[in-house]
C-alpha atoms as a PDB file:
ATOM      1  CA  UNK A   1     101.371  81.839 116.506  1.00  0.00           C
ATOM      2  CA  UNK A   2     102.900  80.961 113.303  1.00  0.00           C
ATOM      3  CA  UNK A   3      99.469  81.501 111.511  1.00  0.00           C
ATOM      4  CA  UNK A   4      99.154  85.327 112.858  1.00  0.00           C
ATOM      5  CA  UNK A   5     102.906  85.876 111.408  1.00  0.00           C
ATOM      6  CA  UNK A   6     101.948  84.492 107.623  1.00  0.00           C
ATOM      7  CA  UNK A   7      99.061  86.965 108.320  1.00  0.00           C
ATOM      8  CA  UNK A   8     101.004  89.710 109.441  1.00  0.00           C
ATOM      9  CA  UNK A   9     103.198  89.581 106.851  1.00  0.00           C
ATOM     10  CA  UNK A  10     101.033  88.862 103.960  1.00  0.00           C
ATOM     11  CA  UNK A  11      98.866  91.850 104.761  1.00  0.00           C
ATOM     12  CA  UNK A  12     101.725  94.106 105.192  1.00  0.00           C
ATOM     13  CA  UNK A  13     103.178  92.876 101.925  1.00  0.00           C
ATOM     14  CA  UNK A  14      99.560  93.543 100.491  1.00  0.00           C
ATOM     15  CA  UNK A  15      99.840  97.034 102.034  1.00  0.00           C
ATOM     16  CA  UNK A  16     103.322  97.698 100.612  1.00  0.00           C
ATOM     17  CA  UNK A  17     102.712  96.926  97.471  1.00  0.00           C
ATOM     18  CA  UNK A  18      99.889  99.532  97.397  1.00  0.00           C
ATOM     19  CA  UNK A  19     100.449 102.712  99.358  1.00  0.00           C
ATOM     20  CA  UNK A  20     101.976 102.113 102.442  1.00  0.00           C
ATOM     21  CA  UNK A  21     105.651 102.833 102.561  1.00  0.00           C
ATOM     22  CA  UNK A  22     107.168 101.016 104.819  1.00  0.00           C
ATOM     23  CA  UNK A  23     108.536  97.406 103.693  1.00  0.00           C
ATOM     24  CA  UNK A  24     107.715  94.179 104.615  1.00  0.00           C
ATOM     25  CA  UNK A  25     110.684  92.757 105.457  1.00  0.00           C
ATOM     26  CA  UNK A  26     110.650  94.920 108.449  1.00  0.00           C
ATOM     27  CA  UNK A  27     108.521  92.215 110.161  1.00  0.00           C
ATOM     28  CA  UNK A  28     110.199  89.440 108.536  1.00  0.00           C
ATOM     29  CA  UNK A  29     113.390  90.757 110.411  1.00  0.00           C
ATOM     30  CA  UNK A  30     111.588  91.174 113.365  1.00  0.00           C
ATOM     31  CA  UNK A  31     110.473  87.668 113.186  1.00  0.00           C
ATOM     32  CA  UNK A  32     113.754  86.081 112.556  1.00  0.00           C
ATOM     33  CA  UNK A  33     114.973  88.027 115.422  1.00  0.00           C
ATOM     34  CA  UNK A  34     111.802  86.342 118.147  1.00  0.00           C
ATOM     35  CA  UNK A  35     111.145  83.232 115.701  1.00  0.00           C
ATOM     36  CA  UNK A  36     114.463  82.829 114.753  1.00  0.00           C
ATOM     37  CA  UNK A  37     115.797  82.333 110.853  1.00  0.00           C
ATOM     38  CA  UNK A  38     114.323  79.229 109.710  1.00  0.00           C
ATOM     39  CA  UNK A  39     110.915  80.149 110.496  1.00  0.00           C
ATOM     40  CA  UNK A  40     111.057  83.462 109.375  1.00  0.00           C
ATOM     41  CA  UNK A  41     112.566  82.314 106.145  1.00  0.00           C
ATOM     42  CA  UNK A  42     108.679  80.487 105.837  1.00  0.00           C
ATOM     43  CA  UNK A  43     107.190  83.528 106.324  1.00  0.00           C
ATOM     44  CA  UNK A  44     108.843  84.981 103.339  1.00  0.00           C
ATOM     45  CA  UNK A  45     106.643  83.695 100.262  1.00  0.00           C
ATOM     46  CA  UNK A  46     103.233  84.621 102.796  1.00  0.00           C
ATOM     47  CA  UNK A  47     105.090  88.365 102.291  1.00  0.00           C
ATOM     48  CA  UNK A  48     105.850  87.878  98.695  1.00  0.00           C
ATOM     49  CA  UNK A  49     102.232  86.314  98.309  1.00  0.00           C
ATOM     50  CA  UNK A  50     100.379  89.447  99.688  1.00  0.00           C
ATOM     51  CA  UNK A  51     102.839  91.807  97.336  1.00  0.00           C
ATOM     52  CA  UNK A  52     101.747  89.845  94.228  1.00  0.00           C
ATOM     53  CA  UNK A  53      98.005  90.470  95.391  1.00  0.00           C
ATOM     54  CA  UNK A  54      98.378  94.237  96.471  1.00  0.00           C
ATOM     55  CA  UNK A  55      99.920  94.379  93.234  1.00  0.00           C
ATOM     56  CA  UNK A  56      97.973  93.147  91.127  1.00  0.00           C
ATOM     57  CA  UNK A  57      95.450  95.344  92.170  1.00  0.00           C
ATOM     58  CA  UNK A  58      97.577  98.554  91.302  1.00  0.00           C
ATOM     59  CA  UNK A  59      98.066  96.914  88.005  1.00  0.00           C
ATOM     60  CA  UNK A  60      94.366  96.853  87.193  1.00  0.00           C
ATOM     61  CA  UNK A  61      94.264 100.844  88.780  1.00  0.00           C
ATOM     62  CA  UNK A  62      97.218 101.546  86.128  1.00  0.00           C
ATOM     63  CA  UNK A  63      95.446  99.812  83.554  1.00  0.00           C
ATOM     64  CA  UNK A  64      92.253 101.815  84.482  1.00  0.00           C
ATOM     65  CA  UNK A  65      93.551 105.495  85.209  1.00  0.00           C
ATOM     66  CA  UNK A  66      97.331 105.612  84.879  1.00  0.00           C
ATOM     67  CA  UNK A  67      97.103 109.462  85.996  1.00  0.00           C
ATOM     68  CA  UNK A  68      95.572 109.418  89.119  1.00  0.00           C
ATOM     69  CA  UNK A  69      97.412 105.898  90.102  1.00  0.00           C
ATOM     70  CA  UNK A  70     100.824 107.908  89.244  1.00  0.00           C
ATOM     71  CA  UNK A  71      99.853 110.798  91.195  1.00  0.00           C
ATOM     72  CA  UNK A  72      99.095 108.642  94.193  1.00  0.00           C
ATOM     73  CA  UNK A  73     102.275 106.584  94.039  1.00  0.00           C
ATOM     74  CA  UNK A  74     104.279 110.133  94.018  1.00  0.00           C
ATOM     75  CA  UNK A  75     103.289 110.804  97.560  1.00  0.00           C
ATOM     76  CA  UNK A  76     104.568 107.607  98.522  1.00  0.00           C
ATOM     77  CA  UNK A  77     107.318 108.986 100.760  1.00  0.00           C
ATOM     78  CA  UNK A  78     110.789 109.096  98.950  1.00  0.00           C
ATOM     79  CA  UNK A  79     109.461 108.010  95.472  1.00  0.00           C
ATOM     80  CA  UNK A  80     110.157 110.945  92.924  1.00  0.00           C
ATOM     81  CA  UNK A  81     109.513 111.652  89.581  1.00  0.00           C
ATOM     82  CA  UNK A  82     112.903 110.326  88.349  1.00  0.00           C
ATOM     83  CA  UNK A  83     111.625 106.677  89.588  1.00  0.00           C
ATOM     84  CA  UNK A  84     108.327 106.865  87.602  1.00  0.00           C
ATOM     85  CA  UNK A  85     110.323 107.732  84.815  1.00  0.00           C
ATOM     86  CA  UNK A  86     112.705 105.038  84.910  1.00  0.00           C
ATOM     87  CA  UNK A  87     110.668 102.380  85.408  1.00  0.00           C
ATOM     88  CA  UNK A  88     107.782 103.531  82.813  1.00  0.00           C
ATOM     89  CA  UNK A  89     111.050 103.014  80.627  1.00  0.00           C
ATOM     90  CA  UNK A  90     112.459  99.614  82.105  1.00  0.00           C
ATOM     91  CA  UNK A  91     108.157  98.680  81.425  1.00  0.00           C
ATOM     92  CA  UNK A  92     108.711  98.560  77.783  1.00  0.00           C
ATOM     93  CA  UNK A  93     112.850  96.948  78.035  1.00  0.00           C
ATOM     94  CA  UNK A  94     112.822  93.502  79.528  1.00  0.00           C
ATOM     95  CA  UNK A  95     110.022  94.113  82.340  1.00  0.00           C
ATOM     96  CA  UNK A  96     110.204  91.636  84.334  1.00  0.00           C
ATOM     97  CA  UNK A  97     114.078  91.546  84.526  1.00  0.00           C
ATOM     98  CA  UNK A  98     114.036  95.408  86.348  1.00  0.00           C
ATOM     99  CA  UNK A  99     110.879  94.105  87.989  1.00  0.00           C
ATOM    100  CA  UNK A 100     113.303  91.374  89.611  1.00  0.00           C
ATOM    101  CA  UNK A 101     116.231  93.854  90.336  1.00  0.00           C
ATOM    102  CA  UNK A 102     114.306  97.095  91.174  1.00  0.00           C
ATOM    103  CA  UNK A 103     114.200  95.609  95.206  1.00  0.00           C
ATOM    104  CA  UNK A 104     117.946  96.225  94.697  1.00  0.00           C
ATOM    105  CA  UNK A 105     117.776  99.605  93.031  1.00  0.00           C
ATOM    106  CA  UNK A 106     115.411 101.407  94.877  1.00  0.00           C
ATOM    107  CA  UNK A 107     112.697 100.928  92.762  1.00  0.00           C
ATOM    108  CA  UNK A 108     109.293 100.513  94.284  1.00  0.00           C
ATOM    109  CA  UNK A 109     107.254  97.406  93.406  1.00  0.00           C
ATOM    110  CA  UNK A 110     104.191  99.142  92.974  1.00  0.00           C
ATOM    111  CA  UNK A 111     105.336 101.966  90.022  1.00  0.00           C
ATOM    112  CA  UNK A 112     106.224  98.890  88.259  1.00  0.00           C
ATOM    113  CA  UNK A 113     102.697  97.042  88.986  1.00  0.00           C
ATOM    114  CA  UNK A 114     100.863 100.737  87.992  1.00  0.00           C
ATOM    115  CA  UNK A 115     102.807 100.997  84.865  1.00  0.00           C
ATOM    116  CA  UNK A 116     102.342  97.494  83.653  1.00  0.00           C
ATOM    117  CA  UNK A 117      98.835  98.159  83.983  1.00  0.00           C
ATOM    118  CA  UNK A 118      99.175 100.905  81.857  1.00  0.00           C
ATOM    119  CA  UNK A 119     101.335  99.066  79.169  1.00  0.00           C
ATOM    120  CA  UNK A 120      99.122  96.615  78.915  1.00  0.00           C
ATOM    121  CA  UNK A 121     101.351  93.555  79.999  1.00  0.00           C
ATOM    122  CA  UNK A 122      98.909  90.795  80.246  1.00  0.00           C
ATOM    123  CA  UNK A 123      98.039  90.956  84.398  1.00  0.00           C
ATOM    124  CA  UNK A 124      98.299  86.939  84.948  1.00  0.00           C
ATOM    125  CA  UNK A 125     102.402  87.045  83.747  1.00  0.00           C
ATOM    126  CA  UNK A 126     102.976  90.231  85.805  1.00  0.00           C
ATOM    127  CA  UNK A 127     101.112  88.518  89.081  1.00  0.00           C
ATOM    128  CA  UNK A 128     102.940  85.088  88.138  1.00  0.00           C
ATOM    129  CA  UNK A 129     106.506  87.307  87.771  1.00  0.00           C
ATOM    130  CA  UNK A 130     105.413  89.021  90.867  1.00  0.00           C
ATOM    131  CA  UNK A 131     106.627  86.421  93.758  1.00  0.00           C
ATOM    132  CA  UNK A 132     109.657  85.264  92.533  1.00  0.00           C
ATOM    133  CA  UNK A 133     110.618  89.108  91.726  1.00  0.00           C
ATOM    134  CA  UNK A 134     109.599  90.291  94.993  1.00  0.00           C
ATOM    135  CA  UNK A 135     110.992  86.967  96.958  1.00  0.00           C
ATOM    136  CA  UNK A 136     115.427  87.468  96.880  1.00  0.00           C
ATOM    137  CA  UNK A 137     114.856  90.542  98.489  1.00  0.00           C
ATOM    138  CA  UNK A 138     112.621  89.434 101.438  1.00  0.00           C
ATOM    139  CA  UNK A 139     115.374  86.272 101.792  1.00  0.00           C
ATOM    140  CA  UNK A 140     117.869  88.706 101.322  1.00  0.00           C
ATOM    141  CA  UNK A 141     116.752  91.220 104.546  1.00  0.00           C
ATOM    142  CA  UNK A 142     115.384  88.382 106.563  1.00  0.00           C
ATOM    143  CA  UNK A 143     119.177  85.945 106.525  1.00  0.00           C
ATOM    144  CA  UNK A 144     121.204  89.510 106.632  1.00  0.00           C
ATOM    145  CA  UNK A 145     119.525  90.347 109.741  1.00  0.00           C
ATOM    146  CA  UNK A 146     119.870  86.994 111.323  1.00  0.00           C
ATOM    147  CA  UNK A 147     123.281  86.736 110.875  1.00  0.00           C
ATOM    148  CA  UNK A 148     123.781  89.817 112.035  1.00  0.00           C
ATOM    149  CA  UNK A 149     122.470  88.802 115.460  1.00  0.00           C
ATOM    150  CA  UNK A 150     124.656  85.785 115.108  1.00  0.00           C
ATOM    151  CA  UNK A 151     127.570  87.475 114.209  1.00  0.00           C
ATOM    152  CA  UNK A 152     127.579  89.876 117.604  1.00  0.00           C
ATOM    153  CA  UNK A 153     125.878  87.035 119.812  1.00  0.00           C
ATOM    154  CA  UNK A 154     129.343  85.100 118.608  1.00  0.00           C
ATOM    155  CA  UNK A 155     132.032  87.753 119.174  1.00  0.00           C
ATOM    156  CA  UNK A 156     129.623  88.065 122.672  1.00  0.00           C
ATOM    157  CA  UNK A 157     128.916  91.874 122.031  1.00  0.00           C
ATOM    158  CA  UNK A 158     126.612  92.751 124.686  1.00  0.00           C
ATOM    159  CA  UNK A 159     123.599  94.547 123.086  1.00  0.00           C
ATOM    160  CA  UNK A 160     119.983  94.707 122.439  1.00  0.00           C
ATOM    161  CA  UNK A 161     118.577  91.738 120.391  1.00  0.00           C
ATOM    162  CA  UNK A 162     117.204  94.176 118.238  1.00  0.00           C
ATOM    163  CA  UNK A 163     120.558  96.047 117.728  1.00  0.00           C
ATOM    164  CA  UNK A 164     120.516  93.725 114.487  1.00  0.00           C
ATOM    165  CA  UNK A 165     117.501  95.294 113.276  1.00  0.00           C
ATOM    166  CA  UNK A 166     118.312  98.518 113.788  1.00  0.00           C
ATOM    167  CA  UNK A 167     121.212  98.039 111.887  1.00  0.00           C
ATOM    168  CA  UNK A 168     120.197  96.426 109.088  1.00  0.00           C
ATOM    169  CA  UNK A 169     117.425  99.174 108.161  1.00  0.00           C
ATOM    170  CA  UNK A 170     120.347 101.235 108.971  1.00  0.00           C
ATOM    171  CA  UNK A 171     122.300  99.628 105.702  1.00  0.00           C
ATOM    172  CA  UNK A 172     119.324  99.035 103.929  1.00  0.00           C
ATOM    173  CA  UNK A 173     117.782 102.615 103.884  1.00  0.00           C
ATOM    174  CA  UNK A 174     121.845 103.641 103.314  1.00  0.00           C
ATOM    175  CA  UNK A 175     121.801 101.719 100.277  1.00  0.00           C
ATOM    176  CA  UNK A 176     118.427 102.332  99.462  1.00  0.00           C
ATOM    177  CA  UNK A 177     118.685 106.625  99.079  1.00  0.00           C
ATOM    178  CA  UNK A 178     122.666 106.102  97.915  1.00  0.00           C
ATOM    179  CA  UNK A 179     121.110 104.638  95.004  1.00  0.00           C
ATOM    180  CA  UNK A 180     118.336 107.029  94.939  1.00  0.00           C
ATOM    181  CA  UNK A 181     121.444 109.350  94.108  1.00  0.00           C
END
């Protein structure tokens, strides 16, 4: 069982980090939810893992054809114009820092993986930078959800077990298009 979950999630984080819009720590909240926290909490580098690789392979697309990758990340639902343009800015000031904190300011991974491909940034740095940047966040979701579930199993609020989840994409997607402004 626990080899299908690393699975799961890696190739979700893969997918994520590409085109697909929808985040991995979806199933890593799902999985602290059924698995409970500790083992989901192992599952997190497996996500982070398959983000570095789905990454690196927009980097070398950005590195290749930086039109035609941009124009394929801007129909990634709810990524605009204003993104690509901050981040091909926070590319060339302190990458890797606003690599790290974009999770937490609604910046997608992948324009950041595209556009260091297209600045050059040498591709074994950005994939070693790549899991711990992506990492806080999926530890972040994954223990916020749990204790969520904690928190109304312990003041006995009678509810779905995945009332949590719903919840916490609830916050996260709040947070996520309040900063999208």
């Amino acid at each position: 069982m626990g080899l299908i979950w690393a699975v799961a999630v890696l190739l979700w984080g893969f997918a994520e980090a590409t085109l697909f819009f929808i985040v991995p720590d979806v199933l890593l909240n799902v999985a602290a939810l059924r698995l409970g926290l500790r083992k989901a909490l192992w599952l997190c580098p497996a996500a982070a893992a398959g983000a570095m690789l789905g990454g690196v392979l927009m980097w070398y697309w950005g590195a290749r054809d930086i039109e035609s990758a941009r124009q394929a990340v801007l129909q990634v639902p709810a990524v605009g114009p204003d993104l690509l343009a901050r981040v091909t800015h926070e590319i060339t000031q302190g990458w890797a820092f606003h690599m790290a904190r974009g999770p937490f300011t609604g910046a997608p991974y992948k324009l950041y993986a595209v556009e260091a491909g297209a600045a050059g940034i040498n591709p074994f740095l950005f994939a070693a930078v790549s899991i711990p940047a992506r990492l806080p966040r999926f530890l972040a979701t994954t223990i916020a959800t749990a204790l969520m579930q904690r928190a109304l199993t312990r003041w006995r609020i009678p509810v779905s077990p995945y009332v949590p989840l719903a919840l916490a994409w609830i916050v996260n997607y709040a947070i996520y298009f309040y900063l999208r402004g």
